[in-house]
N, C-alpha and C. Protein backbone atom coordinates (compact mmCIF):
# COMPACT_ATOMS: atom_id res chain seq x y z
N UNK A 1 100.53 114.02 103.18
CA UNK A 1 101.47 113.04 103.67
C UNK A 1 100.73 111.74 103.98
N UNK A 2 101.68 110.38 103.74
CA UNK A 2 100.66 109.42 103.86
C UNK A 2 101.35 108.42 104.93
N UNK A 3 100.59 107.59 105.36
CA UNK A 3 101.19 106.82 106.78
C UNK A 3 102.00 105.62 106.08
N UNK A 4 102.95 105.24 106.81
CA UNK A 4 103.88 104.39 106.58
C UNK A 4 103.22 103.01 107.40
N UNK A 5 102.91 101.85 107.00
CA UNK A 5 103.15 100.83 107.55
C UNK A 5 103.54 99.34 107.32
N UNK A 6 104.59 99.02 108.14
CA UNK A 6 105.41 97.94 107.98
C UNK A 6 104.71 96.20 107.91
N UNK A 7 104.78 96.09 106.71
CA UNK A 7 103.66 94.43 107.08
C UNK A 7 104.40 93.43 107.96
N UNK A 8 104.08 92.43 109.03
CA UNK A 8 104.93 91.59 109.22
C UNK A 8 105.65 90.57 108.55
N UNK A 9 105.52 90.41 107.55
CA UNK A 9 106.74 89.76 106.28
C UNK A 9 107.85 91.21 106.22
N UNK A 10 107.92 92.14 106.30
CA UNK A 10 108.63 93.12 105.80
C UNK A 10 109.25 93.27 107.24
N UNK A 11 108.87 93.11 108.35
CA UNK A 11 109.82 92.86 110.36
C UNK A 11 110.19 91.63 109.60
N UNK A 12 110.06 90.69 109.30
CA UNK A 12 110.46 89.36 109.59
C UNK A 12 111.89 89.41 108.38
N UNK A 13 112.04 90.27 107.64
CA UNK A 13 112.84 89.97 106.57
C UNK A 13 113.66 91.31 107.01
N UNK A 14 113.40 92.43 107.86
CA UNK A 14 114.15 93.18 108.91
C UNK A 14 115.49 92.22 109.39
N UNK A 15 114.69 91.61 110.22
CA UNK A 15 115.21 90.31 110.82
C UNK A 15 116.04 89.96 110.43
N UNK A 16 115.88 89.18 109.70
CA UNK A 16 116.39 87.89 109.00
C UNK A 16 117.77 88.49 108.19
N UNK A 17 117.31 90.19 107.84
CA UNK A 17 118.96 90.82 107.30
C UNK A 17 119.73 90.97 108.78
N UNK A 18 119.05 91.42 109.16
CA UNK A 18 119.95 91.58 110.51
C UNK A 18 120.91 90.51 111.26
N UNK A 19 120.32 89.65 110.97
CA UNK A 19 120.63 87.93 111.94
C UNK A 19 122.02 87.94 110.85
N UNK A 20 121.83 87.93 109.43
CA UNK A 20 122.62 87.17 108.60
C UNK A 20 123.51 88.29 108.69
N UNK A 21 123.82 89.83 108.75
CA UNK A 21 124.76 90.61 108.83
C UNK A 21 125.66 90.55 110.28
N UNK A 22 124.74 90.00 110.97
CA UNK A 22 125.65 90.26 112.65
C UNK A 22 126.46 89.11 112.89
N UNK A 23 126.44 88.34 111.47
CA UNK A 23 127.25 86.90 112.18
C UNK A 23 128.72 87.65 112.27
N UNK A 24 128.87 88.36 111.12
CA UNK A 24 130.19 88.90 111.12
C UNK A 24 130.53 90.78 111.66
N UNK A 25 129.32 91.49 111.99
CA UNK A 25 129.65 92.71 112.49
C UNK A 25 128.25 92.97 113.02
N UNK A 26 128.25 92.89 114.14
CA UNK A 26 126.57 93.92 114.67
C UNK A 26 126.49 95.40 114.32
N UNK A 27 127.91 95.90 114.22
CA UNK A 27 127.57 97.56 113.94
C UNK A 27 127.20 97.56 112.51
N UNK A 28 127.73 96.48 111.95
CA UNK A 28 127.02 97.65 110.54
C UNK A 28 125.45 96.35 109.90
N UNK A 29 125.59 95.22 110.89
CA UNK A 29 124.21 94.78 110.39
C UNK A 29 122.86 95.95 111.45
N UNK A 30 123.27 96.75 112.34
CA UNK A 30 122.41 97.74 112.57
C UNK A 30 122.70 98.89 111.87
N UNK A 31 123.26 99.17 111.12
CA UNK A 31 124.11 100.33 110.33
C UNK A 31 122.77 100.15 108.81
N UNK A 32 122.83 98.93 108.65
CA UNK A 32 122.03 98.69 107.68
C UNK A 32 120.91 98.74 107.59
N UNK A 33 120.25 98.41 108.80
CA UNK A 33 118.82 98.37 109.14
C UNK A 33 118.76 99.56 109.02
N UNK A 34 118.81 100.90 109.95
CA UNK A 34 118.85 102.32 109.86
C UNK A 34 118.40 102.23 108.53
N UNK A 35 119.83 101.70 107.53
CA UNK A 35 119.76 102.86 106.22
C UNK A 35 117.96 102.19 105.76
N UNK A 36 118.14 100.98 106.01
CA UNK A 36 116.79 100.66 104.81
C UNK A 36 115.71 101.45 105.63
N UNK A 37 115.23 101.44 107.02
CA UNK A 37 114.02 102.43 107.37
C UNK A 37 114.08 103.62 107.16
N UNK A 38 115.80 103.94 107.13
CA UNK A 38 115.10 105.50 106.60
C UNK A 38 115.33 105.62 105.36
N UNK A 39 115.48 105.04 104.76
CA UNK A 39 115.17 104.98 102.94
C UNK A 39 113.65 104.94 102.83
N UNK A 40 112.89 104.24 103.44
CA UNK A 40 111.60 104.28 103.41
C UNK A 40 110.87 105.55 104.00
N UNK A 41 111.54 106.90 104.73
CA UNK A 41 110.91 107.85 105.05
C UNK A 41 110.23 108.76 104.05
N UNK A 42 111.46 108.41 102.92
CA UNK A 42 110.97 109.35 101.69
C UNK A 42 109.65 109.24 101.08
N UNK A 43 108.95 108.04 101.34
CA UNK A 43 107.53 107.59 100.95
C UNK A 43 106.65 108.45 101.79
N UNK A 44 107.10 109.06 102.68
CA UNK A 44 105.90 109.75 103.41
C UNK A 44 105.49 111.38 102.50
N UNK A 45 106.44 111.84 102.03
CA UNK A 45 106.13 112.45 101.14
C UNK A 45 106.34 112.74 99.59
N UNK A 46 106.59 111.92 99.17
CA UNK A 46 107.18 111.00 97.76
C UNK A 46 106.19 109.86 97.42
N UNK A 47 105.04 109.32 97.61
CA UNK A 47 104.98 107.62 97.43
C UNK A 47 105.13 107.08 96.05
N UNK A 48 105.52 108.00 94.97
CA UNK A 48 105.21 107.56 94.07
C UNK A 48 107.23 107.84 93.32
N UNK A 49 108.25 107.68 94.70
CA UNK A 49 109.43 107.81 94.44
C UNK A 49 110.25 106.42 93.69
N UNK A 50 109.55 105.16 94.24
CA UNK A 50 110.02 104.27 93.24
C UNK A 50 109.81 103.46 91.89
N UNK A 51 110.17 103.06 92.05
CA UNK A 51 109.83 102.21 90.27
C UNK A 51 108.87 101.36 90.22
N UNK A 52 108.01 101.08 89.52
CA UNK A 52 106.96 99.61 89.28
C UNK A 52 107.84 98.78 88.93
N UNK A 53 107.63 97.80 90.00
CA UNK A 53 108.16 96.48 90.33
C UNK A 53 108.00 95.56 88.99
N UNK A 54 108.79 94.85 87.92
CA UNK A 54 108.60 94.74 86.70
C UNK A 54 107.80 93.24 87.04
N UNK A 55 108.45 92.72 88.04
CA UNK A 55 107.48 91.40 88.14
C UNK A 55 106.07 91.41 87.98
N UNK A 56 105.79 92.30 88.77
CA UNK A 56 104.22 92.59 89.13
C UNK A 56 103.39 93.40 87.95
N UNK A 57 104.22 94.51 87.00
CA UNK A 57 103.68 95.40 86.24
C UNK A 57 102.61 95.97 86.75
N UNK A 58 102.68 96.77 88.57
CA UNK A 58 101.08 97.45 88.40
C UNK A 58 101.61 98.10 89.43
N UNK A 59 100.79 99.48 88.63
CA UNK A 59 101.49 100.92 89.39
C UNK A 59 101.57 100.86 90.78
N UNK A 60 100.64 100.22 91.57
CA UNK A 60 100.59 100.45 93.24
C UNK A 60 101.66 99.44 93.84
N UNK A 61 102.15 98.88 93.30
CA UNK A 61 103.66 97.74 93.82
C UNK A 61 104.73 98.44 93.20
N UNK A 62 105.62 99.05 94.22
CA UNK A 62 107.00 99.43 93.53
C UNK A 62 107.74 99.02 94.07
N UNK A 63 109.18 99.98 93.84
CA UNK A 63 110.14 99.33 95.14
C UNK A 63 111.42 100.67 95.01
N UNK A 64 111.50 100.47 95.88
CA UNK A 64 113.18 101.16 96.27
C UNK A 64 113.75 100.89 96.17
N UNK A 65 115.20 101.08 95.95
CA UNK A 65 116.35 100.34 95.82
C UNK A 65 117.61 101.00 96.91
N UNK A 66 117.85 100.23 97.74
CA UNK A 66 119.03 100.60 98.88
C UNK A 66 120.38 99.35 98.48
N UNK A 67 121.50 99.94 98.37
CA UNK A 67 122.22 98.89 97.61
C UNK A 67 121.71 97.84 97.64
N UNK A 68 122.04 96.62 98.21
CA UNK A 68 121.31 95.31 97.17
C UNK A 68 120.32 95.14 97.33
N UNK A 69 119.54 95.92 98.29
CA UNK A 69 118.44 95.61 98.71
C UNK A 69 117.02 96.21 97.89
N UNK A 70 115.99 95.41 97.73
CA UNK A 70 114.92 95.81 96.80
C UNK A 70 113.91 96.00 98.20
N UNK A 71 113.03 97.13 98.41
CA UNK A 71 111.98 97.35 99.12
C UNK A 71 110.90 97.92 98.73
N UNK A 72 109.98 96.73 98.64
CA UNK A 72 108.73 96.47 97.76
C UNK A 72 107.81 97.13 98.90
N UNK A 73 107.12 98.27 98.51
CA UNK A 73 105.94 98.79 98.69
C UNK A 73 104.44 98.79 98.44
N UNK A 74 103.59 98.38 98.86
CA UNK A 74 102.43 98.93 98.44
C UNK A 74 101.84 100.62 98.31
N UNK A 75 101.24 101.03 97.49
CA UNK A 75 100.60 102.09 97.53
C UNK A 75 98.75 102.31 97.53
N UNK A 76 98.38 102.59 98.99
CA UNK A 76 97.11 102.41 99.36
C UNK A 76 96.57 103.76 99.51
N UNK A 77 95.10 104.37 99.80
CA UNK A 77 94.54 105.48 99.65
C UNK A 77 95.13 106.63 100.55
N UNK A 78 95.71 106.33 101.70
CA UNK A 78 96.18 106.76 102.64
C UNK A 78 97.46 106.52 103.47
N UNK A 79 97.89 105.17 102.97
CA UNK A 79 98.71 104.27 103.40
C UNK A 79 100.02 103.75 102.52
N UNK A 80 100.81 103.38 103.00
CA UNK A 80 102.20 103.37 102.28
C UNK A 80 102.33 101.75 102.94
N UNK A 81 102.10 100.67 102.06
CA UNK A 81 102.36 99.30 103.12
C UNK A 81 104.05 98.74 102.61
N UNK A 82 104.69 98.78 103.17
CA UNK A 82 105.78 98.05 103.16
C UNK A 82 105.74 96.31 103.09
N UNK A 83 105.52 95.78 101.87
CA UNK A 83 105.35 94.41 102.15
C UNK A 83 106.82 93.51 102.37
N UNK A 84 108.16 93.93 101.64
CA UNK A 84 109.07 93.15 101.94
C UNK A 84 110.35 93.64 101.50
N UNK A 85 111.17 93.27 101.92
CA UNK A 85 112.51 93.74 101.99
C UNK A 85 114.22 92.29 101.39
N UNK A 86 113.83 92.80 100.27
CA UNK A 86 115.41 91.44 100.14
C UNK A 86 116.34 92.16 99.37
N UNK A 87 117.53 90.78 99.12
CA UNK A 87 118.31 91.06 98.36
C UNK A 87 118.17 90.71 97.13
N UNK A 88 118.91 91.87 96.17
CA UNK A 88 118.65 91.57 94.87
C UNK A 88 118.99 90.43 93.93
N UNK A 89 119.49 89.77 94.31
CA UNK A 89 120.12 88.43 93.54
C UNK A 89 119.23 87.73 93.76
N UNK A 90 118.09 87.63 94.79
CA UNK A 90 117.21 86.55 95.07
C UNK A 90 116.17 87.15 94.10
N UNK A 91 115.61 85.79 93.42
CA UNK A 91 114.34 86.26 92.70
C UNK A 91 113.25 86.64 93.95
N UNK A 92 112.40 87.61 92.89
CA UNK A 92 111.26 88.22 93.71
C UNK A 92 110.21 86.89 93.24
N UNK A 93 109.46 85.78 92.86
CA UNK A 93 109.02 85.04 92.67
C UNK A 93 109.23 83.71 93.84
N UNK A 94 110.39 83.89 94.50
CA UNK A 94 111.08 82.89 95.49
C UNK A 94 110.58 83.33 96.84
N UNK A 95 110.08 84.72 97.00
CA UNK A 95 110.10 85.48 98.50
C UNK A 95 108.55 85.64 99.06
């Protein structure tokens, strides 16, 4: 099993979904947060559960996919780094 950790670009874009979902409902912009951290549990014993990120083309950058949301991972010797969290309509080149 490998350790999960969250980079601070990946809290800050936590955030930043959160802020932009609660203008219109706090329950489900925390409804959402939930789903994306625990979408990321599966990496603790899975890390190799998502796809190579096509931008990047290299096996240790993937990502998850939680409806629109893309969650870009690193894969390290021991470590699972969570670098960032968006939506899919936004280019990954912009973030």
């Amino acid at each position: 099993m490998v350790r999960i950790e969250w980079t601070p670009l990946a809290y800050e874009d936590l955030e930043s979904i959160y802020k932009y979902i609660s203008k219109d409902s706090i329950f489900y912009a925390s409804r959402q947060i939930d789903t994306l951290i625990s979408r990321v549990d599966i990496l603790e014993e899975y890390p190799l559960a998502g796809k190579i990120v096509p931008e990047f083309n290299n096996e240790f950058i993937r990502e998850l996919i939680e409806g629109s949301y893309r969650i870009i991972y690193k894969i390290g010797k021991d470590t699972i780094f969570i670098i960032r969290i968006h939506h899919s309509a936004r280019n990954l080149k912009e973030v």
